[in-house]
C-alpha atoms as a PDB file:
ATOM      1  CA  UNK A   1      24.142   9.394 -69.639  1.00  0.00           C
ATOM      2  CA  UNK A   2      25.710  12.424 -70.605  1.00  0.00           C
ATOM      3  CA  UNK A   3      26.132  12.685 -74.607  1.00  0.00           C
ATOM      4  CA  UNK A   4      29.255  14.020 -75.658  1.00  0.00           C
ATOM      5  CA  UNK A   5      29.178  18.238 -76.659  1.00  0.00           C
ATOM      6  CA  UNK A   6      28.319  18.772 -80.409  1.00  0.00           C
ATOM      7  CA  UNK A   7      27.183  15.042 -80.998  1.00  0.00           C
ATOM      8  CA  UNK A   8      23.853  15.655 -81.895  1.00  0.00           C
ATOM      9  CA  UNK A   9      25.186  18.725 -84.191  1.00  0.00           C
ATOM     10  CA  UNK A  10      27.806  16.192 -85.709  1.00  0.00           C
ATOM     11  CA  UNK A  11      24.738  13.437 -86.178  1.00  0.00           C
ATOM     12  CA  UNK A  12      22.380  16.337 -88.020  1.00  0.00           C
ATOM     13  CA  UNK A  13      25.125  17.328 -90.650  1.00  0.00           C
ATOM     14  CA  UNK A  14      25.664  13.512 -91.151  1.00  0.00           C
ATOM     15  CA  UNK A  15      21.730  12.401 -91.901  1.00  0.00           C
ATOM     16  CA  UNK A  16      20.999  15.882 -93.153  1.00  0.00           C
ATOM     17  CA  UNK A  17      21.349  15.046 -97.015  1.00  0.00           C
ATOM     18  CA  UNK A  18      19.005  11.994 -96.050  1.00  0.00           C
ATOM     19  CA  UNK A  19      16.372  13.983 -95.418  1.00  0.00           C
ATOM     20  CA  UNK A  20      16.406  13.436 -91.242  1.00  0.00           C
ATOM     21  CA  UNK A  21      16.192  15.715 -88.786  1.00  0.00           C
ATOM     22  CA  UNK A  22      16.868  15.845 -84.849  1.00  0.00           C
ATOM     23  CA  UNK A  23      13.674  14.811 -82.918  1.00  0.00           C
ATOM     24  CA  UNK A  24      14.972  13.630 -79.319  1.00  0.00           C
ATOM     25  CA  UNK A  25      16.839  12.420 -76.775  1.00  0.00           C
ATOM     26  CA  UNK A  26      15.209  10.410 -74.219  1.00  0.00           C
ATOM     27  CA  UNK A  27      16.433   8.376 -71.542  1.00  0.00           C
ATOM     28  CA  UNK A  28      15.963   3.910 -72.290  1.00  0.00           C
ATOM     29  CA  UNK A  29      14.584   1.438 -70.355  1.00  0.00           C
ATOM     30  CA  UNK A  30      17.745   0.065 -69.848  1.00  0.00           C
ATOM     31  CA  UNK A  31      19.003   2.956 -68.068  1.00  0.00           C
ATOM     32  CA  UNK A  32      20.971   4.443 -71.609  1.00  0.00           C
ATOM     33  CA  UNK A  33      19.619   6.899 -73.941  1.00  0.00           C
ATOM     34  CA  UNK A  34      18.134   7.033 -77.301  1.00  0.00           C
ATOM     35  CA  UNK A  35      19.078   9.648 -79.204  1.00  0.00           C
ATOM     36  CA  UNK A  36      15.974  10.162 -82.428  1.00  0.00           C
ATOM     37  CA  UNK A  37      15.556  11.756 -85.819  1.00  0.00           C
ATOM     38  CA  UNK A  38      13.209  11.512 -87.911  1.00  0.00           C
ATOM     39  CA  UNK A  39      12.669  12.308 -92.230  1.00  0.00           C
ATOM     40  CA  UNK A  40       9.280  12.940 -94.059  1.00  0.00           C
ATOM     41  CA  UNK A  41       7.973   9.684 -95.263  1.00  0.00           C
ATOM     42  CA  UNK A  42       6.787  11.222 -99.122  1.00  0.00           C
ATOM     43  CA  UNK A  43      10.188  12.393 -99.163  1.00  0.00           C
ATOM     44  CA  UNK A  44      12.213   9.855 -98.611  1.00  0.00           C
ATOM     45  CA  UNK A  45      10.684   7.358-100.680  1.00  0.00           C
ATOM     46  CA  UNK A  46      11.261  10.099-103.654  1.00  0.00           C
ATOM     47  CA  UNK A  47      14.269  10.470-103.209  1.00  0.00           C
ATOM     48  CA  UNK A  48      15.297   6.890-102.786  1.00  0.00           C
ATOM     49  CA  UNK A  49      13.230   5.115-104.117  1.00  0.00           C
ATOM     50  CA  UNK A  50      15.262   1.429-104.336  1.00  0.00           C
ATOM     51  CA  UNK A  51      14.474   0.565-100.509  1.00  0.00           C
ATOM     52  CA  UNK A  52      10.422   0.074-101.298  1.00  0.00           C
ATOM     53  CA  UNK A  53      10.652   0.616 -97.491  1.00  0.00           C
ATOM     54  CA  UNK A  54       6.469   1.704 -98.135  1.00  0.00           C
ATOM     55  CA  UNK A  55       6.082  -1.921 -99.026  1.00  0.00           C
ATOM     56  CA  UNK A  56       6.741  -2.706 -95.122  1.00  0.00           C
ATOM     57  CA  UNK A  57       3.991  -0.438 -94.102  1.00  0.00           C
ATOM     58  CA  UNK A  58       1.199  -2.094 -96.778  1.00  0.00           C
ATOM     59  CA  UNK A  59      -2.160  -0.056 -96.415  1.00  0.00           C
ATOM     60  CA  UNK A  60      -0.945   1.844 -93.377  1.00  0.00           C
ATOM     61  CA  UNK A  61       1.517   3.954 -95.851  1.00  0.00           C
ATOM     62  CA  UNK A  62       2.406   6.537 -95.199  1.00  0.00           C
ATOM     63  CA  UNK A  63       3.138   6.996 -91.655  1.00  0.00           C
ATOM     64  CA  UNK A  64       3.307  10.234 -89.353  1.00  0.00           C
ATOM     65  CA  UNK A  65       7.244  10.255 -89.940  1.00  0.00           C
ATOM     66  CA  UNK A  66      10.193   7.463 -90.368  1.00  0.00           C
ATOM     67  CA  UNK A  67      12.695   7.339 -87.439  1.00  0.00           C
ATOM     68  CA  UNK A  68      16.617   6.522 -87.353  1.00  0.00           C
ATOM     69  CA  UNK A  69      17.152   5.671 -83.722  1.00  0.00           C
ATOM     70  CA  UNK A  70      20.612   5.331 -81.544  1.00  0.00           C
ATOM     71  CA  UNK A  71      20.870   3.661 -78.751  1.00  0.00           C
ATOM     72  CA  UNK A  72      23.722   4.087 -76.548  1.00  0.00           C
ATOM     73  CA  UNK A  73      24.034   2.036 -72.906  1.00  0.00           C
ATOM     74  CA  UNK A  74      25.516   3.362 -70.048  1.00  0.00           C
ATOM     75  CA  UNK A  75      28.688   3.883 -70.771  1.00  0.00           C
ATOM     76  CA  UNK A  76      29.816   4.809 -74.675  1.00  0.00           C
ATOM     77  CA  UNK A  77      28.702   1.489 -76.116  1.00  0.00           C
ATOM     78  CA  UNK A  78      25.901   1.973 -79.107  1.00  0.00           C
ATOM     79  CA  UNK A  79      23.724  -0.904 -78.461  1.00  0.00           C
ATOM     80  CA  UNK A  80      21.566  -0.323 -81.672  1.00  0.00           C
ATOM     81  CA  UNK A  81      21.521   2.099 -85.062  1.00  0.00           C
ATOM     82  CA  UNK A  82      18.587   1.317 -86.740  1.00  0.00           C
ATOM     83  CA  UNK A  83      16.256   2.746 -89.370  1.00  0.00           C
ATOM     84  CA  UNK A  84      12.829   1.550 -89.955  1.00  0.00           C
ATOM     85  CA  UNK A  85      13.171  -2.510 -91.475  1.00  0.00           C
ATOM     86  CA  UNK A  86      17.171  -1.320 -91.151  1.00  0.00           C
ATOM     87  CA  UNK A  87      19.671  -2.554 -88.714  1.00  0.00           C
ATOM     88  CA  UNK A  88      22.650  -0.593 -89.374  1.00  0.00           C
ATOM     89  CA  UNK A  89      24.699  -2.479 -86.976  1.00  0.00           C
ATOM     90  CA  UNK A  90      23.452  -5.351 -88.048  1.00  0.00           C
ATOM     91  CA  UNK A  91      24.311  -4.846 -91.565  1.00  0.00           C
ATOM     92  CA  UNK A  92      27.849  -3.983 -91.071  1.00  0.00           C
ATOM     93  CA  UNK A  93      28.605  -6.657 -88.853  1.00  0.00           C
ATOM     94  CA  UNK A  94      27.872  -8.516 -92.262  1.00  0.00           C
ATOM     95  CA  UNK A  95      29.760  -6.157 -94.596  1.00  0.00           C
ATOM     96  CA  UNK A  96      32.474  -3.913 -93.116  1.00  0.00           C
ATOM     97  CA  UNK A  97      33.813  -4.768 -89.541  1.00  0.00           C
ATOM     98  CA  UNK A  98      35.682  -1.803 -89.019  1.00  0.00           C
ATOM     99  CA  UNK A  99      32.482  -0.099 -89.931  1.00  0.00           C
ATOM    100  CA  UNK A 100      31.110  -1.975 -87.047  1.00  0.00           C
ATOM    101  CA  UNK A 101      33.098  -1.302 -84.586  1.00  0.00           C
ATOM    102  CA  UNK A 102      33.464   2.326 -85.331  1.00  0.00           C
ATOM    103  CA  UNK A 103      29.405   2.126 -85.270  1.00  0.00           C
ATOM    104  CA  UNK A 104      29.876   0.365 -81.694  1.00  0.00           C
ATOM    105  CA  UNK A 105      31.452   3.225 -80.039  1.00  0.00           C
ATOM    106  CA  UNK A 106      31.085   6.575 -78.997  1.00  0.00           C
ATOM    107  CA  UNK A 107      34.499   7.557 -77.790  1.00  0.00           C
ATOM    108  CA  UNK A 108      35.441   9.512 -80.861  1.00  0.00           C
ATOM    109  CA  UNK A 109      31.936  11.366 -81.062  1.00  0.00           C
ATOM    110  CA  UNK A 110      33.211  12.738 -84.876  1.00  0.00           C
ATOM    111  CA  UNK A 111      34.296   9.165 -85.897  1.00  0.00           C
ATOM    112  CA  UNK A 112      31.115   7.745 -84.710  1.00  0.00           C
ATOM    113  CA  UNK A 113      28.302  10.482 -86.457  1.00  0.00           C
ATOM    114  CA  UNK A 114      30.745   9.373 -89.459  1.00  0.00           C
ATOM    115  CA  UNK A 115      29.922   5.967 -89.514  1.00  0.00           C
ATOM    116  CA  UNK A 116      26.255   6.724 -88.822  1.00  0.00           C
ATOM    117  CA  UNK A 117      26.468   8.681 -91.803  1.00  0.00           C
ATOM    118  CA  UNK A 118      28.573   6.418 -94.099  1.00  0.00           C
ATOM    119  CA  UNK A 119      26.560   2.967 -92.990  1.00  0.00           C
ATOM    120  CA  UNK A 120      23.101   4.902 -93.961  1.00  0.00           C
ATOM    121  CA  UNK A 121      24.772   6.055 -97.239  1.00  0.00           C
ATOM    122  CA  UNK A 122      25.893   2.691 -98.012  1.00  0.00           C
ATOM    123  CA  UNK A 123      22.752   0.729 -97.539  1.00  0.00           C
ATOM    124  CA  UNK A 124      20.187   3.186 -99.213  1.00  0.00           C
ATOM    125  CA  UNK A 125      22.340   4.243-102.439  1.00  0.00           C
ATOM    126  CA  UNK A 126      24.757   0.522-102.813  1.00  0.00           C
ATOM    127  CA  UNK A 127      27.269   0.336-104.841  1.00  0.00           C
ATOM    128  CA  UNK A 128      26.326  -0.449-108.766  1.00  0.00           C
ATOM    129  CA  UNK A 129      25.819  -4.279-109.633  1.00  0.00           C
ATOM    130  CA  UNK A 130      29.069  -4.710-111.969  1.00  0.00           C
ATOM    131  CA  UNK A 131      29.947  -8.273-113.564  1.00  0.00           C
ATOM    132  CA  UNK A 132      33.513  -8.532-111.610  1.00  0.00           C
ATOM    133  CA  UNK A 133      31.486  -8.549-108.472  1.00  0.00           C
ATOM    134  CA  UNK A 134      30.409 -12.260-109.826  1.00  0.00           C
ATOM    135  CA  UNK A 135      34.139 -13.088-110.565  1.00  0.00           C
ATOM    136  CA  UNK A 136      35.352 -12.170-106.813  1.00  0.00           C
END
């Protein structure tokens, strides 16, 4: 499959202030294509320190490099945005369907990097525990 022109540009600028950066596109099994980036491990667990995503890796912290993967089928469905012990799509499903389906497609390249960007935000830096979350 053919990405669409500037995605991967639109897709840097989105994970940039996470630390990631573009490592490849390559074509999946499945006959789609995985598009990869990839952040410094020391890094990221620095500068976001609340996932304890190190914990997952035990005595075989820290690793060469984490990886954010996409994985796009055939046509412009994303089959699967994950990071490391993260399933983005996964995790929206849960907590924002419009989030999900905007993380589902890649017919509005721009919307999609968004929501890439946004879902990542969201689930390493959540929003503050406040006592009227317990009264909703």
């Amino acid at each position: 499959m053919d990405l669409p022109e500037d995605y991967i540009d639109l897709l840097s600028d989105e994970l940039a202030p996470f630390g990631f950066e573009f490592l490849a596109v390559q074509d999946d099994p499945e006959g789609g294509t995985a598009v990869s980036f990839e952040t410094e491990p020391d890094w990221f667990v620095r500068n976001f320190p609340g996932t304890d995503i190190e914990r997952s890796y035990r005595r075989s912290w820290p690793p060469e490099r984490l990886t954010l993967q996409i994985t796009i089928d055939r046509g412009d469905d994303v089959t699967d945005v994950s990071f490391e012990t993260y399933d983005l799509m996964l995790w929206a499903n849960s907590e924002d369907h419009k989030l999900a389906g905007r993380l589902g497609s890649l017919a509005d390249p721009i919307d999609h990097a968004a929501a890439v960007g946004e879902a990542l935000g969201r689930i390493l830096e959540p929003a503050p525990y406040s006592e009227d979350d317990d009264l909703a």
